[in-house]
PDB file of N, CA and C in Angstrom:
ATOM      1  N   UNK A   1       2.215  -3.570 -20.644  1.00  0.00           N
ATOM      2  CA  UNK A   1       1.610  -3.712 -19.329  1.00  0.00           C
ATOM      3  C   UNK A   1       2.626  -3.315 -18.278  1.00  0.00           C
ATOM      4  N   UNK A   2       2.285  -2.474 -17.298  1.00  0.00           N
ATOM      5  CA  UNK A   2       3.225  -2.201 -16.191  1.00  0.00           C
ATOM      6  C   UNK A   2       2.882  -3.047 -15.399  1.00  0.00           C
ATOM      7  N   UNK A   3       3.796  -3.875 -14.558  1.00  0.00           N
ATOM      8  CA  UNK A   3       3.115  -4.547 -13.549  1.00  0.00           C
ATOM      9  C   UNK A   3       4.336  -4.025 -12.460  1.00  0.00           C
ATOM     10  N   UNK A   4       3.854  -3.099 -11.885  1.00  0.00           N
ATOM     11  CA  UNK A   4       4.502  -2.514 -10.412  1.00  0.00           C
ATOM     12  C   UNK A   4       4.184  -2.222  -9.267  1.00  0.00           C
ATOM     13  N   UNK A   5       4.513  -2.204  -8.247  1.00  0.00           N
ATOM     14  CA  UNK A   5       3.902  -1.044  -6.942  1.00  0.00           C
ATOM     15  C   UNK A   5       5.090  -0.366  -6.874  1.00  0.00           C
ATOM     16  N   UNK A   6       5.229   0.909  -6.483  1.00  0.00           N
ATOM     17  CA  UNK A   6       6.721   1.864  -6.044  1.00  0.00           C
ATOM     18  C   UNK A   6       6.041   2.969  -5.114  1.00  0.00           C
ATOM     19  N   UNK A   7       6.471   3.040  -4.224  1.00  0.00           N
ATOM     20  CA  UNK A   7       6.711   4.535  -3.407  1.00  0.00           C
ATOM     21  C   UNK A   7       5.272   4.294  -2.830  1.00  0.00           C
ATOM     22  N   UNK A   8       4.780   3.110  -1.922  1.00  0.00           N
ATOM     23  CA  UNK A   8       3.475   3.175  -1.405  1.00  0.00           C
ATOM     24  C   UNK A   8       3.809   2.894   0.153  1.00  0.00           C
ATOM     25  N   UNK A   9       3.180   3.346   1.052  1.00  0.00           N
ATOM     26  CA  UNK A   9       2.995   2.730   2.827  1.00  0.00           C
ATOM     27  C   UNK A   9       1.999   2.223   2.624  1.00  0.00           C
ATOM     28  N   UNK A  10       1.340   0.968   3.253  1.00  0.00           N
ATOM     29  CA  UNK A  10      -0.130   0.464   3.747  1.00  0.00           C
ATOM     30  C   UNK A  10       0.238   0.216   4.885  1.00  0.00           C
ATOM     31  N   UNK A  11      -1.064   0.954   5.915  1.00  0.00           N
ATOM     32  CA  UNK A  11      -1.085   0.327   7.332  1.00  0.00           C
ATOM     33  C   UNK A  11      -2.582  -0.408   7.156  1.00  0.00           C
ATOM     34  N   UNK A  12      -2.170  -1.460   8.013  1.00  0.00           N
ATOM     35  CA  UNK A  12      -3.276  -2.749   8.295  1.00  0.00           C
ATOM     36  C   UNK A  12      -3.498  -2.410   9.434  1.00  0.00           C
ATOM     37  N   UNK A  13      -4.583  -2.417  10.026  1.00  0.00           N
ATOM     38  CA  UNK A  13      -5.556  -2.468  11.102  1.00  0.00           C
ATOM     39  C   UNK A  13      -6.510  -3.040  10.969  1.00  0.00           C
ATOM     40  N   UNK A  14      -6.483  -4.368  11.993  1.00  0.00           N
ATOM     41  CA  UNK A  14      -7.705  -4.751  12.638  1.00  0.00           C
ATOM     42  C   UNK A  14      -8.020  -6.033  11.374  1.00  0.00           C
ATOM     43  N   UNK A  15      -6.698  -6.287  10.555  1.00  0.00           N
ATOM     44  CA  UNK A  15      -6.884  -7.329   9.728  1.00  0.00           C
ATOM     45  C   UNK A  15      -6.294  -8.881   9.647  1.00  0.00           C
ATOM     46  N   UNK A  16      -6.915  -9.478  10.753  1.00  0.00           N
ATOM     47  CA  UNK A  16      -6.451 -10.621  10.856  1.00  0.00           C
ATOM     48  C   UNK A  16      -6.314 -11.640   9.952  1.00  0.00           C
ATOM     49  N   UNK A  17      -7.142 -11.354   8.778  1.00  0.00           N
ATOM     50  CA  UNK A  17      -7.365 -12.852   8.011  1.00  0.00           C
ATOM     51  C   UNK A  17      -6.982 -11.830   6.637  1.00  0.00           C
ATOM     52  N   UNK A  18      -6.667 -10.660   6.240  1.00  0.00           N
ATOM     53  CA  UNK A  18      -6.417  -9.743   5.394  1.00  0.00           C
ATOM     54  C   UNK A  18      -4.935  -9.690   4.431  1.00  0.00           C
ATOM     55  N   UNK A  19      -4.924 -10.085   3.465  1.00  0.00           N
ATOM     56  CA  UNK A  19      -3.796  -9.974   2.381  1.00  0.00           C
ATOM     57  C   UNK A  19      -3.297  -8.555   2.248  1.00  0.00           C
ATOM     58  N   UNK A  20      -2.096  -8.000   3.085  1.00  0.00           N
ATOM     59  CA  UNK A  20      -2.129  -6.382   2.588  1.00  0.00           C
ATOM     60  C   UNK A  20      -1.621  -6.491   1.387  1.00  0.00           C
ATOM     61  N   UNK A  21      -0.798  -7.139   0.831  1.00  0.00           N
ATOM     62  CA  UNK A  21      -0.398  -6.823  -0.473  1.00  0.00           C
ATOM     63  C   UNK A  21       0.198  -8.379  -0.836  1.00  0.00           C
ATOM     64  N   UNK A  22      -0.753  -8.969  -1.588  1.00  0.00           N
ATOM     65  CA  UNK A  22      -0.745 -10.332  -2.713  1.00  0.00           C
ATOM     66  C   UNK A  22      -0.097  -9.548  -4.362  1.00  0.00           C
ATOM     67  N   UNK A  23       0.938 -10.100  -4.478  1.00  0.00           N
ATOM     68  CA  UNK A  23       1.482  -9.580  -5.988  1.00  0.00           C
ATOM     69  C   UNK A  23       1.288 -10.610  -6.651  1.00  0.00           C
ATOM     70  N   UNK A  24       0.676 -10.452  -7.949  1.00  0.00           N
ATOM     71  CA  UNK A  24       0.957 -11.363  -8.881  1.00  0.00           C
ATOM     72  C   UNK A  24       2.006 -11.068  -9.904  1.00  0.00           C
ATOM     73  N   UNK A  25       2.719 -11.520 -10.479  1.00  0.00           N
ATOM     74  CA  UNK A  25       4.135 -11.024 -11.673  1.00  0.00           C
ATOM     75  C   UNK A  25       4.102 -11.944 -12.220  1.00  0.00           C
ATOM     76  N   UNK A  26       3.592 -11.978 -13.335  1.00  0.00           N
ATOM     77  CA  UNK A  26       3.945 -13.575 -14.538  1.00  0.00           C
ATOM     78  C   UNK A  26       4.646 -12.673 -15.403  1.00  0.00           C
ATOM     79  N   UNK A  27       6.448 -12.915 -15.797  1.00  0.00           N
ATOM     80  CA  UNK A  27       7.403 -12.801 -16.354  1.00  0.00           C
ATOM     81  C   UNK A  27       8.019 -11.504 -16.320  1.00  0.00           C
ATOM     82  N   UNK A  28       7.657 -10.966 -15.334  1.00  0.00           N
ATOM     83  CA  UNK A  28       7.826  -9.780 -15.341  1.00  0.00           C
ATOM     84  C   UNK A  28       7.051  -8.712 -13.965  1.00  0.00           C
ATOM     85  N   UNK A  29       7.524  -8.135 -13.132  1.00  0.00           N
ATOM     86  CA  UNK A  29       7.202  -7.148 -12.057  1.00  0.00           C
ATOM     87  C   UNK A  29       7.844  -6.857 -11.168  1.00  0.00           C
ATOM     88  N   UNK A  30       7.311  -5.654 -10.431  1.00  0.00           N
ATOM     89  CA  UNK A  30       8.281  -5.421  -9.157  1.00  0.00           C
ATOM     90  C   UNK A  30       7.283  -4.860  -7.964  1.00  0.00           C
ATOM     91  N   UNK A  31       8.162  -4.861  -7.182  1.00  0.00           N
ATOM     92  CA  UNK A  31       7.550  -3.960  -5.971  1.00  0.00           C
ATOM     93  C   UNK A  31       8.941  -3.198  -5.494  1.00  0.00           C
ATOM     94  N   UNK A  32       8.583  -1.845  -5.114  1.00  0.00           N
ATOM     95  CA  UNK A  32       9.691  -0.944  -4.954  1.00  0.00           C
ATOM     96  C   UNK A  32       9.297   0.207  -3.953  1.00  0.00           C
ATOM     97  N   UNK A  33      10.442   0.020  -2.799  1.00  0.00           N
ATOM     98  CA  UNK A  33      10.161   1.525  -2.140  1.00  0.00           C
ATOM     99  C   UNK A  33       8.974   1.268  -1.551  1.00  0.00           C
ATOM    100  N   UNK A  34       8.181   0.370  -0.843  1.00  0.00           N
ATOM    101  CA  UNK A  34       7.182   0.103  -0.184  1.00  0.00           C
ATOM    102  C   UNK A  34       7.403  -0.313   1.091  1.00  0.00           C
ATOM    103  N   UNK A  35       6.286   0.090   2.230  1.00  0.00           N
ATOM    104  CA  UNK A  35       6.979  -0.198   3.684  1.00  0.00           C
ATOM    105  C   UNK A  35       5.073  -0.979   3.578  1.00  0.00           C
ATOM    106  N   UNK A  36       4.953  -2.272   4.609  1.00  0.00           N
ATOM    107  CA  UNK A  36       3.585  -2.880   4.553  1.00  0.00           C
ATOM    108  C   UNK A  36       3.597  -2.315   5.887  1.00  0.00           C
ATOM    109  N   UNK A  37       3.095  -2.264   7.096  1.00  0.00           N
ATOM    110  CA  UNK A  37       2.817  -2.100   8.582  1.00  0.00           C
ATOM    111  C   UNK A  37       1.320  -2.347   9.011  1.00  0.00           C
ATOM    112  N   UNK A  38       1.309  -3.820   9.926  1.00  0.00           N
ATOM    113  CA  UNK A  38       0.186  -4.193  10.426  1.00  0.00           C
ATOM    114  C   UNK A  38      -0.165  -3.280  11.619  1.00  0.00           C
ATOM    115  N   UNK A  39      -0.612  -2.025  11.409  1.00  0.00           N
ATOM    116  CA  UNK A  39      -0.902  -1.543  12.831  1.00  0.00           C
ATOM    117  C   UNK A  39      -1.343  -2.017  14.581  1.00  0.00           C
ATOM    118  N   UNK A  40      -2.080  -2.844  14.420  1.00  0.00           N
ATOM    119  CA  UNK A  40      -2.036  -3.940  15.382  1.00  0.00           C
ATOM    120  C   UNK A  40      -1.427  -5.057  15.846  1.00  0.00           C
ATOM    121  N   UNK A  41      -0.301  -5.761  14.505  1.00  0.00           N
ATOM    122  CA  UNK A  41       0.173  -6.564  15.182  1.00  0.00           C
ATOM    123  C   UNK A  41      -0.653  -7.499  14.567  1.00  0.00           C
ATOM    124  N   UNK A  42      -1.681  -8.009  13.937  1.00  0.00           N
ATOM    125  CA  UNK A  42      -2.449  -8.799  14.319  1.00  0.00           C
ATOM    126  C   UNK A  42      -2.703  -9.591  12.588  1.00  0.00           C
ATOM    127  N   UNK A  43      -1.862  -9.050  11.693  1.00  0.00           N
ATOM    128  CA  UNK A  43      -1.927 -10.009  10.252  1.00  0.00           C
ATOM    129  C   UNK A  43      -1.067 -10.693  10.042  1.00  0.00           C
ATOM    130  N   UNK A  44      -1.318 -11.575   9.352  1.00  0.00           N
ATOM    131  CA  UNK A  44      -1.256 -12.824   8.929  1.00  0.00           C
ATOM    132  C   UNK A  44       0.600 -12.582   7.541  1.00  0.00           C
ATOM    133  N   UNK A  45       0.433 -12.457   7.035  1.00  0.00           N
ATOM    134  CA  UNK A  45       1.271 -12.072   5.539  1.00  0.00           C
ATOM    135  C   UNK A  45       1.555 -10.571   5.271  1.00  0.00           C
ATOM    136  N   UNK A  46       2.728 -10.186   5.832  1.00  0.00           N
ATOM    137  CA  UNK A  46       3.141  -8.636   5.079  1.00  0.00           C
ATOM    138  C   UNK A  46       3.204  -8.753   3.732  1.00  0.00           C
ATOM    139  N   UNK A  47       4.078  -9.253   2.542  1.00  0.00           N
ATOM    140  CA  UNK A  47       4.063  -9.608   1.354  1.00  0.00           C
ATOM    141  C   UNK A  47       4.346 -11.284   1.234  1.00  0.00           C
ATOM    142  N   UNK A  48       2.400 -11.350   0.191  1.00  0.00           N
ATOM    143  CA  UNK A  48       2.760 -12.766   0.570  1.00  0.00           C
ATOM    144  C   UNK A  48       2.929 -12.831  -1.530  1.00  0.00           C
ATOM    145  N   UNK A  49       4.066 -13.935  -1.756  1.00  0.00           N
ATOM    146  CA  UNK A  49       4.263 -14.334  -2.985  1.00  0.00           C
ATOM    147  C   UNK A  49       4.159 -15.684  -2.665  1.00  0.00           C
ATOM    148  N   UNK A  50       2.882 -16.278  -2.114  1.00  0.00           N
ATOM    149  CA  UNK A  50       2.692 -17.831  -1.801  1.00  0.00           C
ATOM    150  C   UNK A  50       1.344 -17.761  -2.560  1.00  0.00           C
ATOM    151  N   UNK A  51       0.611 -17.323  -2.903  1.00  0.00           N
ATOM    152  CA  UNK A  51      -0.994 -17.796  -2.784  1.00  0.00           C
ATOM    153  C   UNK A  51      -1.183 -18.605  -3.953  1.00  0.00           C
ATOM    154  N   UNK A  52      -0.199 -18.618  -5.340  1.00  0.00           N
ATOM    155  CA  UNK A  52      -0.415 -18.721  -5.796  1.00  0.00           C
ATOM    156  C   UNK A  52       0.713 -19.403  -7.085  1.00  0.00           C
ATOM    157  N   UNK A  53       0.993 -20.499  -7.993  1.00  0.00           N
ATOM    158  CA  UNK A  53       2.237 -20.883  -8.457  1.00  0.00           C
ATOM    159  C   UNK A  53       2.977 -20.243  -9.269  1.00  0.00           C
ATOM    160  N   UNK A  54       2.301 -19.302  -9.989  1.00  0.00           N
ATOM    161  CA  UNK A  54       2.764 -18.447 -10.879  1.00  0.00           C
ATOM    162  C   UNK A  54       3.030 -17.328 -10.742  1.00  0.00           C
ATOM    163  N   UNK A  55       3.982 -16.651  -9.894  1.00  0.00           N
ATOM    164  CA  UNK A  55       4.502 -15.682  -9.329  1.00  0.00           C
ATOM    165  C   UNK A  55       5.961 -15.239  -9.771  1.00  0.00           C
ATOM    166  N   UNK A  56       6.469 -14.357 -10.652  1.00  0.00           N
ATOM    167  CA  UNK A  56       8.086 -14.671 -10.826  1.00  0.00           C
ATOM    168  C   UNK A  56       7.977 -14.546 -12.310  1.00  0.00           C
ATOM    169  N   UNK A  57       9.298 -14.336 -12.517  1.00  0.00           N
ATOM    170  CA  UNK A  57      10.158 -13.796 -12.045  1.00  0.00           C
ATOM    171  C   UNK A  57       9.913 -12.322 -11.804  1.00  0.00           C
ATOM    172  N   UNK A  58      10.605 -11.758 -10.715  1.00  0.00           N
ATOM    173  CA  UNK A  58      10.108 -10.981 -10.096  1.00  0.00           C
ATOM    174  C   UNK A  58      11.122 -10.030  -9.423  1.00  0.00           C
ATOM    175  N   UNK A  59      11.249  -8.627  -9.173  1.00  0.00           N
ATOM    176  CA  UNK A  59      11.839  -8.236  -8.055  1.00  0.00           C
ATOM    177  C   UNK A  59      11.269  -7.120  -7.382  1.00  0.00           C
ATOM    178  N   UNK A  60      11.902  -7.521  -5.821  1.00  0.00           N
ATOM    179  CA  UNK A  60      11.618  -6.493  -4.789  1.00  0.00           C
ATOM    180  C   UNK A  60      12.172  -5.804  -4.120  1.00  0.00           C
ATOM    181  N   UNK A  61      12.224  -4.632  -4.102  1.00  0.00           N
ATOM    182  CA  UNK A  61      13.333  -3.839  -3.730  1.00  0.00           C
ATOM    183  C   UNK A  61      13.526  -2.983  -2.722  1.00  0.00           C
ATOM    184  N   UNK A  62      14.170  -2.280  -1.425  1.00  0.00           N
ATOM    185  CA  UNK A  62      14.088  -1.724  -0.526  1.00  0.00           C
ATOM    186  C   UNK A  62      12.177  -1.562   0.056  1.00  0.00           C
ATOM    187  N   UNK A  63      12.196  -2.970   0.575  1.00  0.00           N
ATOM    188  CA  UNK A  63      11.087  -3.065   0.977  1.00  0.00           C
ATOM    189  C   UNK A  63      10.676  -3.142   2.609  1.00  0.00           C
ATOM    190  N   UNK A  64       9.824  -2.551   3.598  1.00  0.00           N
ATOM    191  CA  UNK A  64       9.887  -2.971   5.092  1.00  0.00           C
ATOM    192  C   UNK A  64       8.848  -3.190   5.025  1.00  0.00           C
ATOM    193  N   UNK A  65       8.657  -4.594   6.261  1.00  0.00           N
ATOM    194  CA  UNK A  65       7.581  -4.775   6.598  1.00  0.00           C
ATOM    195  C   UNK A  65       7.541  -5.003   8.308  1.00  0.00           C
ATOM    196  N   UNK A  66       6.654  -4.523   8.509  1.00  0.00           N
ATOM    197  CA  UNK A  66       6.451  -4.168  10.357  1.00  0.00           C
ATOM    198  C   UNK A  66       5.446  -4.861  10.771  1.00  0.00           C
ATOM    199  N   UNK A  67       5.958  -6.111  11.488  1.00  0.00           N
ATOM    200  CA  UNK A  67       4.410  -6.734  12.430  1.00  0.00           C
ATOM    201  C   UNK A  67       4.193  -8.023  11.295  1.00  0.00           C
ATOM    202  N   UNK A  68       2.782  -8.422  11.768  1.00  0.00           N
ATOM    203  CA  UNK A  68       1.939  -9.819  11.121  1.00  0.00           C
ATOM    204  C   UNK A  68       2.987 -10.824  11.313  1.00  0.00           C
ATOM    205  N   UNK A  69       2.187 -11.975  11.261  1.00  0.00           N
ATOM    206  CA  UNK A  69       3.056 -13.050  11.049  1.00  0.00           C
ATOM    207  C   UNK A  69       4.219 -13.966  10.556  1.00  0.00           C
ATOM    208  N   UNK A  70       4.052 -13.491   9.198  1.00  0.00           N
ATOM    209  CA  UNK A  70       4.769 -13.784   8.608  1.00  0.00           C
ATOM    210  C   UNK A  70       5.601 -12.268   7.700  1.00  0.00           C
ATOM    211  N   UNK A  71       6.777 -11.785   7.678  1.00  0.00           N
ATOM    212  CA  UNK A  71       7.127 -10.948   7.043  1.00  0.00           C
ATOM    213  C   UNK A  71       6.801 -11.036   5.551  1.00  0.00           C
ATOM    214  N   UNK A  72       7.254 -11.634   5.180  1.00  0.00           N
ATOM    215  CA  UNK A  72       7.698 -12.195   3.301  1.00  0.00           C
ATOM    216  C   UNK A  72       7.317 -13.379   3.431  1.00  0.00           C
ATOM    217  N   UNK A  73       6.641 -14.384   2.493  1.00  0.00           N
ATOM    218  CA  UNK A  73       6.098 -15.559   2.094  1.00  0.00           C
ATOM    219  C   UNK A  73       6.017 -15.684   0.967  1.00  0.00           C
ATOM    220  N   UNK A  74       7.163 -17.234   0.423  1.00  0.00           N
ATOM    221  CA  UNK A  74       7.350 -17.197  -0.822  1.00  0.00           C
ATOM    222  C   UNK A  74       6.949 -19.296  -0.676  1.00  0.00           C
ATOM    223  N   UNK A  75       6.683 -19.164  -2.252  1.00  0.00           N
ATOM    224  CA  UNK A  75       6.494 -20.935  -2.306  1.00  0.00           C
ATOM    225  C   UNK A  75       6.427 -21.371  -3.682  1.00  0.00           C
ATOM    226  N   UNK A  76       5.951 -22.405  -4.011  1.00  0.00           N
ATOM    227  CA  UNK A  76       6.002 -22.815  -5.200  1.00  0.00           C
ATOM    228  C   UNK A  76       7.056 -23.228  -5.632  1.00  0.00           C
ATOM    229  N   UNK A  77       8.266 -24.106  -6.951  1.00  0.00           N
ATOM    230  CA  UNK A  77       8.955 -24.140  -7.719  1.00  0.00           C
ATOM    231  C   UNK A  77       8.857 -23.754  -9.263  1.00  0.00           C
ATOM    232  N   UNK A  78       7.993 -22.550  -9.409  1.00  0.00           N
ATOM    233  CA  UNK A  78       8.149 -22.156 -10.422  1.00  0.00           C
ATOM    234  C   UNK A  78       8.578 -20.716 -10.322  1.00  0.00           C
ATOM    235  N   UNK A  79       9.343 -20.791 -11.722  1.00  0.00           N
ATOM    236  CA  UNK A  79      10.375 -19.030 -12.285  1.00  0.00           C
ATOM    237  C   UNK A  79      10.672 -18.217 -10.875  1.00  0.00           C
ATOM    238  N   UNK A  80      11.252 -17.502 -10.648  1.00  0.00           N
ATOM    239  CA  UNK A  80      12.065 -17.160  -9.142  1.00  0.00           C
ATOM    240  C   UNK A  80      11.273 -15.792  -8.463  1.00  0.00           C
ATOM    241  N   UNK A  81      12.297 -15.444  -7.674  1.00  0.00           N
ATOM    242  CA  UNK A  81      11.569 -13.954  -7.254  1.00  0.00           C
ATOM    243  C   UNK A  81      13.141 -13.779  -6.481  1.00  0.00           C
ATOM    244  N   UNK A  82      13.387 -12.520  -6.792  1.00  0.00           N
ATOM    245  CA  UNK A  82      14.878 -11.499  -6.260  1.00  0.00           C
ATOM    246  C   UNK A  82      14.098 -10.678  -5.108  1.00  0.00           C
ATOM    247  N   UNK A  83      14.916 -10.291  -4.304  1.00  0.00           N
ATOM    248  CA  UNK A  83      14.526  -9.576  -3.257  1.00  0.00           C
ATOM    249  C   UNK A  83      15.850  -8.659  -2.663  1.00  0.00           C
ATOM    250  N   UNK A  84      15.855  -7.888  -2.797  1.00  0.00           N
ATOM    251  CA  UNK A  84      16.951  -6.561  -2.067  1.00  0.00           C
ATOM    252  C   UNK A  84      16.547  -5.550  -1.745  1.00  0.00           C
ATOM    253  N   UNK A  85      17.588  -5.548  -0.262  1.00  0.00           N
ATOM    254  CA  UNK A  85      16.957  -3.977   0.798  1.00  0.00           C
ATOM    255  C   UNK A  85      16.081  -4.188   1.280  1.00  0.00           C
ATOM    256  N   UNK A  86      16.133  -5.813   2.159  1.00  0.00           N
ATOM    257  CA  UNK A  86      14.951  -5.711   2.542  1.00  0.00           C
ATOM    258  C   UNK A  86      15.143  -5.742   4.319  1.00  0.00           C
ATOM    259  N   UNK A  87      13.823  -4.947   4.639  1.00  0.00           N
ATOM    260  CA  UNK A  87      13.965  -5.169   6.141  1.00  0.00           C
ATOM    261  C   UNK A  87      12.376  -5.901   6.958  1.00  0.00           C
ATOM    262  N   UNK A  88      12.808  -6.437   7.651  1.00  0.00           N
ATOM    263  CA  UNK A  88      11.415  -7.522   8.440  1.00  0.00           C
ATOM    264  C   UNK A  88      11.690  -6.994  10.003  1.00  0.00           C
ATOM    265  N   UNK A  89      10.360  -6.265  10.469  1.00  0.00           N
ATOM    266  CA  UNK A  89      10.516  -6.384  12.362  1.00  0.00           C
ATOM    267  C   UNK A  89       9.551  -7.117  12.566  1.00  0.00           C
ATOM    268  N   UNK A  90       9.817  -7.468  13.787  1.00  0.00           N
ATOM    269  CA  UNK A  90       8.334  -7.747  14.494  1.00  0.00           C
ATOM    270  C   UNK A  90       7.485  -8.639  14.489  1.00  0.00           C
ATOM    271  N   UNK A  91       7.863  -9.626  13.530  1.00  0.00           N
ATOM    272  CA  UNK A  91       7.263 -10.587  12.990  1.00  0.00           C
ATOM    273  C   UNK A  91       6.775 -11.278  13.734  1.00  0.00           C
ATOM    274  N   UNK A  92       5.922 -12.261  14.376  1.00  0.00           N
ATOM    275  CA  UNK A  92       5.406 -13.078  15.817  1.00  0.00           C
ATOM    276  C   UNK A  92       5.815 -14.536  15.113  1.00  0.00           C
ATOM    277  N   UNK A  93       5.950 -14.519  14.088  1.00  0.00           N
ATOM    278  CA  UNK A  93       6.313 -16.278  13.647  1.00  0.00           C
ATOM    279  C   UNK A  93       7.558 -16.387  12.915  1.00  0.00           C
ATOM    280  N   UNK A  94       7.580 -15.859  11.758  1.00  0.00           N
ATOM    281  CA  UNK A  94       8.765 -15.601  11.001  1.00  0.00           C
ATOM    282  C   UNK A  94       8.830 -14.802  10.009  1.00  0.00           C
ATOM    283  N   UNK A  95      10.042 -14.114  10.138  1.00  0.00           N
ATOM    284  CA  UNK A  95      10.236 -13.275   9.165  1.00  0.00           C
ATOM    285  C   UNK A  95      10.315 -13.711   7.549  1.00  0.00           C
ATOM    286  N   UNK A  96      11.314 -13.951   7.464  1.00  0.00           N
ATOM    287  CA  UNK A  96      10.866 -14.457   5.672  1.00  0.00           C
ATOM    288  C   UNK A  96      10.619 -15.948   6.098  1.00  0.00           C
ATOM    289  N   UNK A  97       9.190 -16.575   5.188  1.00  0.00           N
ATOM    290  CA  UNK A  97       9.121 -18.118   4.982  1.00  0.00           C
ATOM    291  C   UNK A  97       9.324 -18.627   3.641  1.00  0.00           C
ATOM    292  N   UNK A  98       9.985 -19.680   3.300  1.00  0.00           N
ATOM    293  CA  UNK A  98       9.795 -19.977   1.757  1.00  0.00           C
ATOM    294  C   UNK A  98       9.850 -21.681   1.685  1.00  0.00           C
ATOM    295  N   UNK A  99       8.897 -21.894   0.842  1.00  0.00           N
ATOM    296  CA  UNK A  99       8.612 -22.723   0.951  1.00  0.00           C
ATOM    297  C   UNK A  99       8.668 -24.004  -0.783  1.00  0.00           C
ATOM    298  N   UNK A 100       9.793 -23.690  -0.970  1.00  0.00           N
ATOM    299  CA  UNK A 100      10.163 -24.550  -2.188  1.00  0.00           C
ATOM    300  C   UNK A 100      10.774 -23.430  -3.255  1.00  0.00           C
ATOM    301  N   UNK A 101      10.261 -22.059  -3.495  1.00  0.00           N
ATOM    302  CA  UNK A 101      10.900 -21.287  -4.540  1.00  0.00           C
ATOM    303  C   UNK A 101      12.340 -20.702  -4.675  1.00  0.00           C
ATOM    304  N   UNK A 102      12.470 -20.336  -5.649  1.00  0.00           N
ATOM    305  CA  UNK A 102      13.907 -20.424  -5.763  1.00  0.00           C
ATOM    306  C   UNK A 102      14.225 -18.834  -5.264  1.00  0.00           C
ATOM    307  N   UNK A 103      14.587 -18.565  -4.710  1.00  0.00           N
ATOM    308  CA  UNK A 103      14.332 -16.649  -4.015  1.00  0.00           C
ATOM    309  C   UNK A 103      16.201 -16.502  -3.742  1.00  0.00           C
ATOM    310  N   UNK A 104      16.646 -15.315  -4.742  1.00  0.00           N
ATOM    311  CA  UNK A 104      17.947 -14.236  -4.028  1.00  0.00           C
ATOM    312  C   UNK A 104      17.583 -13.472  -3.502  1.00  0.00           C
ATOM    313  N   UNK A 105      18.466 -13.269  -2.605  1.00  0.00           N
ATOM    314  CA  UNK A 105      18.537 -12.504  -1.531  1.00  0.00           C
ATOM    315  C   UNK A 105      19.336 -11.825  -1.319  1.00  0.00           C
ATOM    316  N   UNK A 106      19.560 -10.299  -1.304  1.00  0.00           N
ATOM    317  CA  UNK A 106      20.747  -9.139  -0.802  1.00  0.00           C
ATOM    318  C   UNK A 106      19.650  -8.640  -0.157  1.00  0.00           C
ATOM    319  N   UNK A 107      20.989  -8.369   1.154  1.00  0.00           N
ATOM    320  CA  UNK A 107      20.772  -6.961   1.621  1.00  0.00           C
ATOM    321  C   UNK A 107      19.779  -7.299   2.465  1.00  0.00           C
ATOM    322  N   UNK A 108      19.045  -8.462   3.494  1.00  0.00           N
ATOM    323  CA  UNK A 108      18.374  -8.719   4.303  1.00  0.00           C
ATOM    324  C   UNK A 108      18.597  -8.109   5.462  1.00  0.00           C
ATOM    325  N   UNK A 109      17.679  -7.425   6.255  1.00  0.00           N
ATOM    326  CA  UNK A 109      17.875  -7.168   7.571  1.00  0.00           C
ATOM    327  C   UNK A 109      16.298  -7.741   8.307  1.00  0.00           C
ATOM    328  N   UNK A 110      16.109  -8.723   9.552  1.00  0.00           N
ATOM    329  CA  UNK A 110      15.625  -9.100  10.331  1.00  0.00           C
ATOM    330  C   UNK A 110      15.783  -8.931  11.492  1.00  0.00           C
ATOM    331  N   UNK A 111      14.685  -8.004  11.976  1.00  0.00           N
ATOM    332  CA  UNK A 111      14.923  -7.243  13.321  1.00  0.00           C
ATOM    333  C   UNK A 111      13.566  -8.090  14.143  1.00  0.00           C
ATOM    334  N   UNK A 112      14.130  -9.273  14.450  1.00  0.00           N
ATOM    335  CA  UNK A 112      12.880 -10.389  15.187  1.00  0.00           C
ATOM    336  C   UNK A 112      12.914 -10.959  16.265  1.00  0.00           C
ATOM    337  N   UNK A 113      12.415 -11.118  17.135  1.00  0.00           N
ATOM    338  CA  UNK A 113      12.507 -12.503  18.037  1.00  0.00           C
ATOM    339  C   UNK A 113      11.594 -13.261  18.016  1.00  0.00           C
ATOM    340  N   UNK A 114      11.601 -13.998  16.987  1.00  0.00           N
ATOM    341  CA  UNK A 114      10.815 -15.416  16.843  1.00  0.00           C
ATOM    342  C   UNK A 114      10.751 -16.477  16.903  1.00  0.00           C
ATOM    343  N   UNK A 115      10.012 -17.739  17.130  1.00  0.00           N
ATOM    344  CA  UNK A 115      10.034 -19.002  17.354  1.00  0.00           C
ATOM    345  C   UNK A 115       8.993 -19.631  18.820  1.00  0.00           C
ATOM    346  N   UNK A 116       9.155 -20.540  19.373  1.00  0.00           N
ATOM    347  CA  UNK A 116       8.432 -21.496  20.065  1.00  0.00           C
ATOM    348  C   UNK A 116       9.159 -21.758  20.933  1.00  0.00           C
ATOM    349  N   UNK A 117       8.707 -21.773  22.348  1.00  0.00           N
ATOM    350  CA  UNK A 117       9.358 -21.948  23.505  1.00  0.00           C
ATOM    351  C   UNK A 117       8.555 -23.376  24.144  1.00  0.00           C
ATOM    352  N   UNK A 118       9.481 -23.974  24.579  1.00  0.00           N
ATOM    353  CA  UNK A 118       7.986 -25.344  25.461  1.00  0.00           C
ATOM    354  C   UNK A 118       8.504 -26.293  24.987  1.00  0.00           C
TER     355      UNK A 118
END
């Protein structure tokens, strides 16, 4: 079984409530060489590795994501997920979120101004 994405762009438009790219990887996958871009601004999850507990081990590699809410979204405590070369703009909430999983990290770049004022 291959379980990959490599060498893809997706632009999102007009997808507010829209998953551009949900990976699943049970023991094995990657994502590579992929840029996500919410054309509007207006989604929710560039790559989300939350939806679901069984995600991992995993890696992702020279990946950008432009816009939506959340750049990268990771969760769960089960088997890990690697991540390198990665770059996040634009994000309106936060760039990478994680939320209990065990996630390495090289090579991050976050080009954001995010957070809550008030």
């Amino acid at each position: 079984m291959n379980n990959k994405i490599a060498m893809k762009q997706l632009i999102i438009i007009g997808a507010f409530i829209a998953l551009p790219l949900a990976v699943v990887a049970v023991n094995q996958g990657s994502v590579r060489q992929v840029t996500i871009q919410s054309g509007d601004g207006a989604g929710i999850n560039g790559l989300d590795l939350n939806f679901t507990d069984e995600i991992g081990p995993l890696l992702v590699k020279n990946l950008t994501v432009k816009g939506f809410q959340y750049g990268i979204r990771t969760g769960f405590r089960i088997n890990s997920q690697t991540v390198e070369n990665i770059t996040l703009k634009n994000q309106r909430e936060y760039g990478p979120s994680n939320t209990g999983q065990v996630v390495n990290i090289r090579g991050l770049t976050s080009d954001n101004t995010v957070g809550r004022s008030g």
